[in-house]
Protein backbone atom coordinates (compact mmCIF):
# COMPACT_ATOMS: atom_id res chain seq x y z
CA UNK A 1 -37.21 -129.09 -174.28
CA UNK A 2 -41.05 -129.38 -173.92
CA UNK A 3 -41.17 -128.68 -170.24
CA UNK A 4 -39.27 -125.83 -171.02
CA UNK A 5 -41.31 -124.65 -173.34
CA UNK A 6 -43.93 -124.92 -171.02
CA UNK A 7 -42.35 -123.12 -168.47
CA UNK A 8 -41.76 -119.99 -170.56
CA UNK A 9 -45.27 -120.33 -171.49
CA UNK A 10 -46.60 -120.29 -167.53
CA UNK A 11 -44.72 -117.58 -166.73
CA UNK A 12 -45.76 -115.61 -169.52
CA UNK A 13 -48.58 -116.53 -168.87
CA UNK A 14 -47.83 -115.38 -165.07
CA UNK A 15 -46.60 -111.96 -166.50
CA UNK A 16 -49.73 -110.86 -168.09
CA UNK A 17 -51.94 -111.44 -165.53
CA UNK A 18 -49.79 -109.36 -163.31
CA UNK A 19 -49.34 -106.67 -165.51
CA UNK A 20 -53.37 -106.31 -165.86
CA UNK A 21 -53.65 -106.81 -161.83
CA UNK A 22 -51.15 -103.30 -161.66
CA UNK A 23 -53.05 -101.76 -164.55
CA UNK A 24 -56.47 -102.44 -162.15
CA UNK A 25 -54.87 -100.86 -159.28
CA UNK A 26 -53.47 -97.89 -161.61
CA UNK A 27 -56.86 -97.25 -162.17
CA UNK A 28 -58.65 -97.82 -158.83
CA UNK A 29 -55.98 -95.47 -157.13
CA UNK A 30 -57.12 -92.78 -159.97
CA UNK A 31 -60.13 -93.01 -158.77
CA UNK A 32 -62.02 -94.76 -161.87
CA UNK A 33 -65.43 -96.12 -160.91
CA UNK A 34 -64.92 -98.82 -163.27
CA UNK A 35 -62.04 -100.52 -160.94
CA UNK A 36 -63.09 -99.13 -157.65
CA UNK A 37 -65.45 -102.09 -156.42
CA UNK A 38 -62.55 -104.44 -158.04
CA UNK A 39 -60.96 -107.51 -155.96
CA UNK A 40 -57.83 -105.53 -156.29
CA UNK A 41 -59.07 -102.24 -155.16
CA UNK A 42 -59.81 -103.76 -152.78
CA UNK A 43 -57.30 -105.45 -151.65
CA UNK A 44 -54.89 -102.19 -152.11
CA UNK A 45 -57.44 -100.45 -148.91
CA UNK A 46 -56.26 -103.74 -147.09
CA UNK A 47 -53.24 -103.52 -144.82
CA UNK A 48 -50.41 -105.98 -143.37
CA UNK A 49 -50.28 -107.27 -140.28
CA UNK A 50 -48.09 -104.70 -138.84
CA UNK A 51 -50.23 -101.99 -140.21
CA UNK A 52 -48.69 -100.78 -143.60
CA UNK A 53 -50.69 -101.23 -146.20
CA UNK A 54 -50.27 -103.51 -148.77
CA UNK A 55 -47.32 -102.73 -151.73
CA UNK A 56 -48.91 -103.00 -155.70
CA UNK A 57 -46.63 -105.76 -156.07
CA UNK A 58 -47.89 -107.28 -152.95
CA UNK A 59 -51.49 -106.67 -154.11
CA UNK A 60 -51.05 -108.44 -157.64
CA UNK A 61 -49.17 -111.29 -155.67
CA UNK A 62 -52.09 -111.91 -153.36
CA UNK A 63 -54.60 -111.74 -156.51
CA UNK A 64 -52.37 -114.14 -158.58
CA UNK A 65 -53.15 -116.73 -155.66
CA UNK A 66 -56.18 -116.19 -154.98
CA UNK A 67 -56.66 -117.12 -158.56
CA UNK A 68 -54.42 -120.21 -158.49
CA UNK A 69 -55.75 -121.59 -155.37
CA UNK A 70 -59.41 -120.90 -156.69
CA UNK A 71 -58.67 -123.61 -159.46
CA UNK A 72 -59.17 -126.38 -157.04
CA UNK A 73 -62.33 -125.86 -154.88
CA UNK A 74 -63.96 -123.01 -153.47
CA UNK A 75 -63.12 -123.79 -149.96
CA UNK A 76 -58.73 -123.26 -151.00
CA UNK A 77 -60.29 -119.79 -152.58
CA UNK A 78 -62.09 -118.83 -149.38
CA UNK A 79 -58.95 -119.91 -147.37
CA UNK A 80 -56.72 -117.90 -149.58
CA UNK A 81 -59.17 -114.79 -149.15
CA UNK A 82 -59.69 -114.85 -145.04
């Protein structure tokens, strides 16, 4: 029961931070100053390997690592980022 618990709380948790990482990018693609030098805007101007850029979801799921890895040193954070 308590690692349940637990587990609902981490992914709500989860669930917040990527609905405010898609309400970021909302606002960076409608061109608000306030989000346009964000990590996520620019990630969004980023693209993939094979050219495409980068989906919203893709975006958010790139920022929530970046964010989980950057809980252990700089270095994973860096890592994550290159």
């Amino acid at each position: 029961p308590l690692q349940r618990a637990k587990t609902r709380a981490f992914k709500g948790a989860l669930q917040l931070y990527r609905s405010t990482a898609e309400a970021i990018l909302q606002r960076a693609a409608a061109g608000s100053s306030e989000a346009s030098g964000s990590l996520a805007a620019k990630l969004a101007k980023c693209a993939e390997s094979g050219g495409s850029a980068l989906t919203p979801s893709a975006v958010a799921d790139e920022m929530t690592g970046l964010l989980l890895a950057g809980h252990e040193t700089s270095s994973n954070t860096a890592t994550w980022a290159l």
